[in-house]
PDB file of N, CA and C in Angstrom:
ATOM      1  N   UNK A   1     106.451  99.070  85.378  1.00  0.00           N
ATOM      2  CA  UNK A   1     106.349  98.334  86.608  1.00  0.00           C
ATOM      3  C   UNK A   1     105.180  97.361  86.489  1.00  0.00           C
ATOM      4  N   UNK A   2     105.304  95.837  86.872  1.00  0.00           N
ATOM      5  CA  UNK A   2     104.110  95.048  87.116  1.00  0.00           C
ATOM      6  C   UNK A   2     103.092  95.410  87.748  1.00  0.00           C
ATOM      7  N   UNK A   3     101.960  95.147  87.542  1.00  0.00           N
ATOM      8  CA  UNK A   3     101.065  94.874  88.149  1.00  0.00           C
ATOM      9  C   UNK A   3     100.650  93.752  88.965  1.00  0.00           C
ATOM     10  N   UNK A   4     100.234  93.453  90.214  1.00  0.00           N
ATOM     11  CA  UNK A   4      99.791  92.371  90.545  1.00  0.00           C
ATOM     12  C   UNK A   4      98.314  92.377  91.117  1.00  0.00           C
ATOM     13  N   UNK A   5      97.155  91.064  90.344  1.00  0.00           N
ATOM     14  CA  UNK A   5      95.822  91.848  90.604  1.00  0.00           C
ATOM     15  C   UNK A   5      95.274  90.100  90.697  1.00  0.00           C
ATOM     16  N   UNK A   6      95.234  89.588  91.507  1.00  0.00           N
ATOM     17  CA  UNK A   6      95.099  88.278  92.284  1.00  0.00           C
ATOM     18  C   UNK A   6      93.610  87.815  91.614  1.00  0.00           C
ATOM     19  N   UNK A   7      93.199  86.900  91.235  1.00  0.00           N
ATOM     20  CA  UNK A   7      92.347  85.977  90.354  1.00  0.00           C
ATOM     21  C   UNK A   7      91.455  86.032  91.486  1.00  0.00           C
ATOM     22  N   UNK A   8      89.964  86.024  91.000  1.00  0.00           N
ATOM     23  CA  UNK A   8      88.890  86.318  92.147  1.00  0.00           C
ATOM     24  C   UNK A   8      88.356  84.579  92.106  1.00  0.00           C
ATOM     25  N   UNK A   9      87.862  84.373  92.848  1.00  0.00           N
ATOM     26  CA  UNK A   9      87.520  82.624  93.361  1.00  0.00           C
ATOM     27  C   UNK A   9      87.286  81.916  92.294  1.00  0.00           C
ATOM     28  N   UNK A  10      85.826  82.619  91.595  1.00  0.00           N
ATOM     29  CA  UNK A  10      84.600  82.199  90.748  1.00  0.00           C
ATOM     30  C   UNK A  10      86.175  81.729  89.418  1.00  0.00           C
ATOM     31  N   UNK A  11      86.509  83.082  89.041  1.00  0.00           N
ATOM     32  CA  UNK A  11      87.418  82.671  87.692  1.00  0.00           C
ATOM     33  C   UNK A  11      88.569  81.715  87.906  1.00  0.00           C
ATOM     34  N   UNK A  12      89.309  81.290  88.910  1.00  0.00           N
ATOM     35  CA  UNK A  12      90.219  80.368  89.539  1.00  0.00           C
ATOM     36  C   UNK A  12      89.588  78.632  89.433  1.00  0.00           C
ATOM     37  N   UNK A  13      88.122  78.846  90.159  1.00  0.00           N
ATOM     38  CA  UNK A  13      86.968  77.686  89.735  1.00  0.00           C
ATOM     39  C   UNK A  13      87.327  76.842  88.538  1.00  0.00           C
ATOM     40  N   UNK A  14      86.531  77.995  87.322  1.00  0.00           N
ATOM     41  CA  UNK A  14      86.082  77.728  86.084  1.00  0.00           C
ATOM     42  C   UNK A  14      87.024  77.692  85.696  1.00  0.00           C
ATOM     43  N   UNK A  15      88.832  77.990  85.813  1.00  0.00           N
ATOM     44  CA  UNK A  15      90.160  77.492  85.232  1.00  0.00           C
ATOM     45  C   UNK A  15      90.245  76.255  85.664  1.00  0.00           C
ATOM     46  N   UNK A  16      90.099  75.819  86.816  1.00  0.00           N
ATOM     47  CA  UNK A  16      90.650  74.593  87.532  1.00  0.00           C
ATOM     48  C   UNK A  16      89.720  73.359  86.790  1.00  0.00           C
ATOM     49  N   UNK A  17      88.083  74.157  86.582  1.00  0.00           N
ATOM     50  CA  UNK A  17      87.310  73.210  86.216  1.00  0.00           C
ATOM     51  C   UNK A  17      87.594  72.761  84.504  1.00  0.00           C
ATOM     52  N   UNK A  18      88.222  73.588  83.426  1.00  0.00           N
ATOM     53  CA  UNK A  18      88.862  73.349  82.496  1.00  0.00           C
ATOM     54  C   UNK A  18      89.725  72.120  82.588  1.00  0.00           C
ATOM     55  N   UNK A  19      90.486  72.800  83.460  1.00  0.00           N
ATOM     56  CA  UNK A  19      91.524  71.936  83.411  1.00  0.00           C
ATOM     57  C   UNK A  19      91.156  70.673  83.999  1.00  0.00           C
ATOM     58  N   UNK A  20      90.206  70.700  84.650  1.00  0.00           N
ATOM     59  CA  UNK A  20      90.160  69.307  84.957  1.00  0.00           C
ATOM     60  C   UNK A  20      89.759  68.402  84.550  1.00  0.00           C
ATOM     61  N   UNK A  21      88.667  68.788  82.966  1.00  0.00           N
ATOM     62  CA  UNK A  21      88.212  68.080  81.873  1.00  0.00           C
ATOM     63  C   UNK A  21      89.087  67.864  80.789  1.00  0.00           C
ATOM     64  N   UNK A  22      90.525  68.477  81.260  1.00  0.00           N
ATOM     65  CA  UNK A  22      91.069  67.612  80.165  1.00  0.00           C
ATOM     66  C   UNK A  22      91.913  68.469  78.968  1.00  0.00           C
ATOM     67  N   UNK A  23      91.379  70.126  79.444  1.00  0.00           N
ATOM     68  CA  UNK A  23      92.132  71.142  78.696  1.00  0.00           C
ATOM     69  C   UNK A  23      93.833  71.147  78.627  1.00  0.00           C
ATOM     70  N   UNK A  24      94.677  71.542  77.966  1.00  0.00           N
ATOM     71  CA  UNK A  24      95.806  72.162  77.956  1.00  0.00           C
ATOM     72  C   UNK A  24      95.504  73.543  78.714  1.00  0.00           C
ATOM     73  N   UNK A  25      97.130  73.847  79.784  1.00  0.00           N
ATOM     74  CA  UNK A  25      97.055  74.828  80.336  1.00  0.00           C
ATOM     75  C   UNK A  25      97.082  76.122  79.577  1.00  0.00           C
ATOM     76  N   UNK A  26      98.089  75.868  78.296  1.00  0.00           N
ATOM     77  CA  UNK A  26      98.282  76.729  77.481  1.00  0.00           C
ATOM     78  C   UNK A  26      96.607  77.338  76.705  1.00  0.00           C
ATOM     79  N   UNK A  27      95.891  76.487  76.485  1.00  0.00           N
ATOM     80  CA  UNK A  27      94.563  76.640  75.684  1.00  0.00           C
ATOM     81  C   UNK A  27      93.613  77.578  77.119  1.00  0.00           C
ATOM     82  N   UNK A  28      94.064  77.054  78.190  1.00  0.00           N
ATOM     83  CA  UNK A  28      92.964  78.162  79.101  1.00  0.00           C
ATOM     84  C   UNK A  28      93.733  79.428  79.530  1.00  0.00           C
ATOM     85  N   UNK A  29      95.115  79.409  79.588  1.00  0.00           N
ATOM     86  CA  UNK A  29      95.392  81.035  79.286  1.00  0.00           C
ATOM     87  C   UNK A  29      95.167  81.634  78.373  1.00  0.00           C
ATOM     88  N   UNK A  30      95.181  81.243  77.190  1.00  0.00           N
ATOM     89  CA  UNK A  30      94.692  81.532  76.363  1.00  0.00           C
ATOM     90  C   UNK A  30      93.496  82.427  76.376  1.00  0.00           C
ATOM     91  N   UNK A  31      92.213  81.281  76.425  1.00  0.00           N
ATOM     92  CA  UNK A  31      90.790  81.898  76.765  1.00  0.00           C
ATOM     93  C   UNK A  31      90.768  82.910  77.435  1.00  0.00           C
ATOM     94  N   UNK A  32      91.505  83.079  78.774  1.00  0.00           N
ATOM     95  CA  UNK A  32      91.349  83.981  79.868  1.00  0.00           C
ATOM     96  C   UNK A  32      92.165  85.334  79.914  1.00  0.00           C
ATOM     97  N   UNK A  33      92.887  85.234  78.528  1.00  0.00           N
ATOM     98  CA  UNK A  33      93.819  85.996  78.643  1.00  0.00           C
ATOM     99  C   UNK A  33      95.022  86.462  79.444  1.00  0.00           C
ATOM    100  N   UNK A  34      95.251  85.116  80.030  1.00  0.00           N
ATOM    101  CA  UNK A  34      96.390  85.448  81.242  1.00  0.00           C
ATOM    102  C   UNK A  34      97.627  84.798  80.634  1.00  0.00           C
ATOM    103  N   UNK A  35      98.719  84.262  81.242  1.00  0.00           N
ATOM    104  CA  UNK A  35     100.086  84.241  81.363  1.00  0.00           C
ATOM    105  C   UNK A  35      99.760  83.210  81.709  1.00  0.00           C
ATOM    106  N   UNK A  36     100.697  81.960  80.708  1.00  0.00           N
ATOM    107  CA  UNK A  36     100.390  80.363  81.375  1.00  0.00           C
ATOM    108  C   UNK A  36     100.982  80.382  82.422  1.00  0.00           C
ATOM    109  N   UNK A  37     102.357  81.224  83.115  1.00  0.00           N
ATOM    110  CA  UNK A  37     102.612  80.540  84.608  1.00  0.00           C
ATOM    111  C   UNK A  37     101.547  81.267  85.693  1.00  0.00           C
ATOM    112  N   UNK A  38     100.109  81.510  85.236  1.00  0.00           N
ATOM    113  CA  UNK A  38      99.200  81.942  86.503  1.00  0.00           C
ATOM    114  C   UNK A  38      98.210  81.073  86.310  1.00  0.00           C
ATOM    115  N   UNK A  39      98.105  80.100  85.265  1.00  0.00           N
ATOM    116  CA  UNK A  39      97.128  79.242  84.928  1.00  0.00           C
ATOM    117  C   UNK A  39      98.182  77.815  85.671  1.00  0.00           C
ATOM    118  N   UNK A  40      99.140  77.792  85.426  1.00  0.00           N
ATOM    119  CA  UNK A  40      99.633  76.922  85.989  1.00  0.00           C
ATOM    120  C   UNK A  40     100.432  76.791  87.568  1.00  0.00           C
ATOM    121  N   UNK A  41     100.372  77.658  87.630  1.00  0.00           N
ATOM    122  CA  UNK A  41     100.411  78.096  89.157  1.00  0.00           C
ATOM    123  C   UNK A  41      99.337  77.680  90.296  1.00  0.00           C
ATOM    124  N   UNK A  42      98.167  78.596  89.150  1.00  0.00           N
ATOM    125  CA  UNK A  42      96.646  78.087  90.191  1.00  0.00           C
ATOM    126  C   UNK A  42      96.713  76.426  89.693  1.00  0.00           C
ATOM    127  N   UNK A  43      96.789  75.795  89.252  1.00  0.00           N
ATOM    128  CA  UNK A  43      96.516  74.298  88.974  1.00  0.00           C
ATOM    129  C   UNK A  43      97.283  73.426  90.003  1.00  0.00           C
ATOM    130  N   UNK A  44      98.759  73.768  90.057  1.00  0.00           N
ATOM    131  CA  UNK A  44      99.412  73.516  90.996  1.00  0.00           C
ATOM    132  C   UNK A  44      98.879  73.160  92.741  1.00  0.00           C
ATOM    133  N   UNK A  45      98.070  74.620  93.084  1.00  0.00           N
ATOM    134  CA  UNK A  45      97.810  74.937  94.262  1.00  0.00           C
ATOM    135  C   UNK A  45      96.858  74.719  94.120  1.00  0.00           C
ATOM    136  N   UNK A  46      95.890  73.986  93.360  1.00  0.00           N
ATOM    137  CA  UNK A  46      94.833  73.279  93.747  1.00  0.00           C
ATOM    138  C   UNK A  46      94.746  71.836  93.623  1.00  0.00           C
ATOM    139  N   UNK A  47      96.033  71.413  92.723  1.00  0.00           N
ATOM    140  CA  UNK A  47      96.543  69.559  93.206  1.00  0.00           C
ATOM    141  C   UNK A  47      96.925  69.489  94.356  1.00  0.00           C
ATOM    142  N   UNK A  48      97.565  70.834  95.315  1.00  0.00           N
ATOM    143  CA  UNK A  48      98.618  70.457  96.404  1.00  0.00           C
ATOM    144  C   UNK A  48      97.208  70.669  97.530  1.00  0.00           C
ATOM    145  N   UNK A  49      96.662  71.074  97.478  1.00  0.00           N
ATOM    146  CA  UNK A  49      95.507  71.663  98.818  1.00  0.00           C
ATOM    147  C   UNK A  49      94.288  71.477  98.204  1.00  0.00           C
ATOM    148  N   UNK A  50      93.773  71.099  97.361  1.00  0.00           N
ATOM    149  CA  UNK A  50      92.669  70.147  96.500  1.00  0.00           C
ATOM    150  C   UNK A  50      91.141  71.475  96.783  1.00  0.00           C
ATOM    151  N   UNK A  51      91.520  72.568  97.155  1.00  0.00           N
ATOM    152  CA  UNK A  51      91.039  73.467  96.931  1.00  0.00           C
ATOM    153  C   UNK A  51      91.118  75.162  95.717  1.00  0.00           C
ATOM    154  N   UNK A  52      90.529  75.408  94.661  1.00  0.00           N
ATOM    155  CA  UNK A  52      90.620  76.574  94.092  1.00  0.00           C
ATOM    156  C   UNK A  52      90.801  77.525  94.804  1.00  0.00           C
ATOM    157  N   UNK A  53      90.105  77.738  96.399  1.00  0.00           N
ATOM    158  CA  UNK A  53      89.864  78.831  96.904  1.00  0.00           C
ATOM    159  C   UNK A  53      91.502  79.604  97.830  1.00  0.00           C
ATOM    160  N   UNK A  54      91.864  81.283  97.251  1.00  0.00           N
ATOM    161  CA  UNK A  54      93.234  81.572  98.233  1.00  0.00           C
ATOM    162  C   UNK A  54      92.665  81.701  99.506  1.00  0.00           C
ATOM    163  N   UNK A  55      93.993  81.585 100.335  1.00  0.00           N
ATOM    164  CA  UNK A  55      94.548  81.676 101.475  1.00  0.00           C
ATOM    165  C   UNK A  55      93.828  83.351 101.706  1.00  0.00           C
ATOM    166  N   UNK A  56      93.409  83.095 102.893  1.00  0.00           N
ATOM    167  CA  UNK A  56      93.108  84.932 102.878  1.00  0.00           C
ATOM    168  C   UNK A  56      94.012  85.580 104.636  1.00  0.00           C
ATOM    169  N   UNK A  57      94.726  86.141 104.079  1.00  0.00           N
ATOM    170  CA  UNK A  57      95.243  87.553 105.154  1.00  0.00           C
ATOM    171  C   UNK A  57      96.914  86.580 105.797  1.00  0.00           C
ATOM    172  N   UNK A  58      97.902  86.903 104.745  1.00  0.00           N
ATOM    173  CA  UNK A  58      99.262  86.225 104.803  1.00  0.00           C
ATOM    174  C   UNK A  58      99.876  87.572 104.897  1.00  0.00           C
ATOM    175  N   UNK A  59     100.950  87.698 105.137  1.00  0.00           N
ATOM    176  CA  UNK A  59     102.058  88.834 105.299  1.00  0.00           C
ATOM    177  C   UNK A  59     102.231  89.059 106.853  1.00  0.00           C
ATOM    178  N   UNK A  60     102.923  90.253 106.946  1.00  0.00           N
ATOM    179  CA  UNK A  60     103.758  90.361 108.161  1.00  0.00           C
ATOM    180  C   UNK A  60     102.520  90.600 109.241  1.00  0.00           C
ATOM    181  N   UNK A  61     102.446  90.243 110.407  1.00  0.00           N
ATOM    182  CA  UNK A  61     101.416  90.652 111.182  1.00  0.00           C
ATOM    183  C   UNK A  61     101.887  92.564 111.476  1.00  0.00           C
ATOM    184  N   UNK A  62     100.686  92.874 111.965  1.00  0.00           N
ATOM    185  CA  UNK A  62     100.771  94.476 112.472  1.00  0.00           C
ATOM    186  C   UNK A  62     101.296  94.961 113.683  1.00  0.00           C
ATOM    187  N   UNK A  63     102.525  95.395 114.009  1.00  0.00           N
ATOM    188  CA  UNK A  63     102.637  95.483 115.432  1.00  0.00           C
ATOM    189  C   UNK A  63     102.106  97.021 115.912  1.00  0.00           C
ATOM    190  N   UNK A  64     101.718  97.943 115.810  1.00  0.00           N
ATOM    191  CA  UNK A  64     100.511  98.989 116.091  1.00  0.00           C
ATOM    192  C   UNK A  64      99.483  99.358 115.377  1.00  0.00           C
ATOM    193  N   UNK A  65      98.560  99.801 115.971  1.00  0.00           N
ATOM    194  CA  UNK A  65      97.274  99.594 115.307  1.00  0.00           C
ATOM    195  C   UNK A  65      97.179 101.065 114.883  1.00  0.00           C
ATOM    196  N   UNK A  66      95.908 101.497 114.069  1.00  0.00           N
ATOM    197  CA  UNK A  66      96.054 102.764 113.370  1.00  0.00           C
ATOM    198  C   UNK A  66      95.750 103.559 114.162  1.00  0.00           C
ATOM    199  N   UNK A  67      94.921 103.187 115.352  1.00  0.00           N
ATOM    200  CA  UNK A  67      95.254 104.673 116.442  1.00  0.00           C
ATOM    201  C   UNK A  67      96.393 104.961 117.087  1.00  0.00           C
ATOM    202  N   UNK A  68      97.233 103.866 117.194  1.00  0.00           N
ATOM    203  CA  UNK A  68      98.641 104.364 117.931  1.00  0.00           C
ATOM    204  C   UNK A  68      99.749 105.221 116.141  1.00  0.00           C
ATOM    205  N   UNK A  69      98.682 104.726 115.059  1.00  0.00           N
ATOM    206  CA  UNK A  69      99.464 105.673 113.828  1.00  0.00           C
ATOM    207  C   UNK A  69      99.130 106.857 113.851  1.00  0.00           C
ATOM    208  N   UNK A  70      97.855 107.166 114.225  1.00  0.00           N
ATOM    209  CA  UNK A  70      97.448 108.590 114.472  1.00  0.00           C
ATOM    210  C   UNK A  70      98.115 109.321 115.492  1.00  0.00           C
ATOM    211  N   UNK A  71      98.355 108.741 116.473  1.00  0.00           N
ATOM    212  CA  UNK A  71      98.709 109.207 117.914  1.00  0.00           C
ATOM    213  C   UNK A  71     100.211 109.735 117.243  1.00  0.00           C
ATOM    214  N   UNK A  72     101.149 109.000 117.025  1.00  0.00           N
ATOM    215  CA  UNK A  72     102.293 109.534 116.121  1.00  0.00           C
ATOM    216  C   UNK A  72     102.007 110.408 115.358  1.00  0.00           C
ATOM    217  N   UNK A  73     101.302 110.282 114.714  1.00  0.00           N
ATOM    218  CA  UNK A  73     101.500 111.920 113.737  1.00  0.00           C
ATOM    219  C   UNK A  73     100.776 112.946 114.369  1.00  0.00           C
ATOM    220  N   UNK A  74     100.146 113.235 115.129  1.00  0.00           N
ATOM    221  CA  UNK A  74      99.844 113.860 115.754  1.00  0.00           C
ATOM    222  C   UNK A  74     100.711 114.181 116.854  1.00  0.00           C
ATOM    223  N   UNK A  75     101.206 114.210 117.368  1.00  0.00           N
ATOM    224  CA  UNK A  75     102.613 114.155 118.021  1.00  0.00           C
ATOM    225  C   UNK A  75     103.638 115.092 117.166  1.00  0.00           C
ATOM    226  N   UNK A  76     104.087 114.589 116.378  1.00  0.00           N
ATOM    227  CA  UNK A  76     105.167 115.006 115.430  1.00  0.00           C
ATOM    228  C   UNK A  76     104.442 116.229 114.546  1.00  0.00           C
ATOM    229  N   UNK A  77     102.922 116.497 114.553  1.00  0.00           N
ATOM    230  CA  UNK A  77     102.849 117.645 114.113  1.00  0.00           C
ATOM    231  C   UNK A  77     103.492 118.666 114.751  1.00  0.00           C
ATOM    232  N   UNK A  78     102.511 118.275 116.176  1.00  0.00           N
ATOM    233  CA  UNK A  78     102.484 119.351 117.446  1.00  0.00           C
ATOM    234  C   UNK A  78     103.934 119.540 117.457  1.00  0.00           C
ATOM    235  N   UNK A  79     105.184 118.591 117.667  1.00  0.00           N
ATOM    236  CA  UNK A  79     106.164 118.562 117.788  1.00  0.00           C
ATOM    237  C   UNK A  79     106.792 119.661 116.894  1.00  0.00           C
ATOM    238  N   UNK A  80     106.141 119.781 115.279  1.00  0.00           N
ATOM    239  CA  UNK A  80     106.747 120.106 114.580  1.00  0.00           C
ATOM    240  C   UNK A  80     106.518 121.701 114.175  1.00  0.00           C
ATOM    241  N   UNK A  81     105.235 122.012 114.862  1.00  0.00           N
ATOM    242  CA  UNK A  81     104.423 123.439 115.410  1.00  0.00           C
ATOM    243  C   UNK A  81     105.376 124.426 115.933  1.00  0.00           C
ATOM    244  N   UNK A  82     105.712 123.337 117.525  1.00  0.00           N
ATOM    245  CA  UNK A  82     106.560 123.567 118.336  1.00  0.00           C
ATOM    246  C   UNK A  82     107.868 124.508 118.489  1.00  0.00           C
ATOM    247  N   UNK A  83     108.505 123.516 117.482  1.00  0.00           N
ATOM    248  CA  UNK A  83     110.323 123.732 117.142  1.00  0.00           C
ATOM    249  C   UNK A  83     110.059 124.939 116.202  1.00  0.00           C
ATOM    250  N   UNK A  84     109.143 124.983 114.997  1.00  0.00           N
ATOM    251  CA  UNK A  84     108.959 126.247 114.352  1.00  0.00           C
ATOM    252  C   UNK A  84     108.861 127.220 114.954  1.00  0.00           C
ATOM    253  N   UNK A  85     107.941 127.289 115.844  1.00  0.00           N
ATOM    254  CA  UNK A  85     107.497 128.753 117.020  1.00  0.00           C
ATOM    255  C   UNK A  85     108.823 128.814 117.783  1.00  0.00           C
ATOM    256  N   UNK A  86     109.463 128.262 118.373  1.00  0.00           N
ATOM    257  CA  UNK A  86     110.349 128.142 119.434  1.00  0.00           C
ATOM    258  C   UNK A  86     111.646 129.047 118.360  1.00  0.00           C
ATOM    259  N   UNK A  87     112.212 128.321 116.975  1.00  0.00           N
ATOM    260  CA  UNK A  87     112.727 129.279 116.556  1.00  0.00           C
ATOM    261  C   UNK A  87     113.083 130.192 115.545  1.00  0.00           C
ATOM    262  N   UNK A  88     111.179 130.486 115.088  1.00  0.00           N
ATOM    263  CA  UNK A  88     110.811 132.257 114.963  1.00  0.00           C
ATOM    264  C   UNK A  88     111.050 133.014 116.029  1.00  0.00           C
ATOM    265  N   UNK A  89     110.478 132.826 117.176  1.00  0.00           N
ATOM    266  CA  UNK A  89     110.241 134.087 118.062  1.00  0.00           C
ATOM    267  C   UNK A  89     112.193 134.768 118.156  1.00  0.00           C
ATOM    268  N   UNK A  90     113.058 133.813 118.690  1.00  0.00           N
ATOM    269  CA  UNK A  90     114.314 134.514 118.798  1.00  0.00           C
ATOM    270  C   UNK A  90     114.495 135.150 117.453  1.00  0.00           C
ATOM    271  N   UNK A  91     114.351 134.650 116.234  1.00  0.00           N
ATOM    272  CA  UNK A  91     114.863 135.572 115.472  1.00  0.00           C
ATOM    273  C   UNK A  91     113.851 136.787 114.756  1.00  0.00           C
ATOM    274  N   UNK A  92     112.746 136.955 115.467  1.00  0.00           N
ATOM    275  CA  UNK A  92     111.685 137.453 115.264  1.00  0.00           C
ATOM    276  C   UNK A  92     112.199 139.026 116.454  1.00  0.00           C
ATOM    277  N   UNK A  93     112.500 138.523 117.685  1.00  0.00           N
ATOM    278  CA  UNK A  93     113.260 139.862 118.721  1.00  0.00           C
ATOM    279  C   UNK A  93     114.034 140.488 118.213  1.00  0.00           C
ATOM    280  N   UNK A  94     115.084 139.346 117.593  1.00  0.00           N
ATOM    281  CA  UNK A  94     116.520 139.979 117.336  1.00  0.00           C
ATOM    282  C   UNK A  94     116.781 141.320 116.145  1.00  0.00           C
ATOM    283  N   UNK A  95     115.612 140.663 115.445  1.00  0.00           N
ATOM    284  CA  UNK A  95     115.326 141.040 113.859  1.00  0.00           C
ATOM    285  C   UNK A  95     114.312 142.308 114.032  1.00  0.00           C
ATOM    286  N   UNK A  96     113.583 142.325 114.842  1.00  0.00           N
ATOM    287  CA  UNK A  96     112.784 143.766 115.104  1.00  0.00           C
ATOM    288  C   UNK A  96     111.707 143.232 113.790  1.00  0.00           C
TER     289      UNK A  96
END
């Protein structure tokens, strides 16, 4: 399975700044040990938005927050306490 482990600012910089003196993309994956389509990817997205620096906090927004996640499982323990006790005891009479 891939890994995905997102390029930290500083090293995104010093690629872009390669490249902008004139390097081949291929020669700074190289150096960096990465995969030319992440060297050329970041180059891309810093001709199109003339910034190195990512986008920070994209994906789906949150529709409950982690106390209403707690509140659910806590719930569904008790819930789940519940239904256990409720049915031991009948077969706990029946069974002597």
């Amino acid at each position: 399975m891939t890994r995905r482990n997102h390029l930290d600012d500083f090293t995104r910089g010093i690629m872009i700044g390669k490249l902008e003196k004139g390097r081949t993309v291929t020669s700074v994956a190289a150096e960096f040990g990465l995969n030319i389509s992440v060297v050329l990817r970041a180059w891309k997205a810093f001709q199109n938005t003339g910034t190195a620096v990512r986008k920070v906090g994209g994906g789906h927004p949150r529709t409950k927050t982690a106390g209403d996640g707690r509140y659910i499982i806590l719930h569904a323990q008790r819930d789940r306490q519940q239904s256990a006790s409720t049915i031991a005891h009948p077969l706990c009479t029946a069974t002597g």
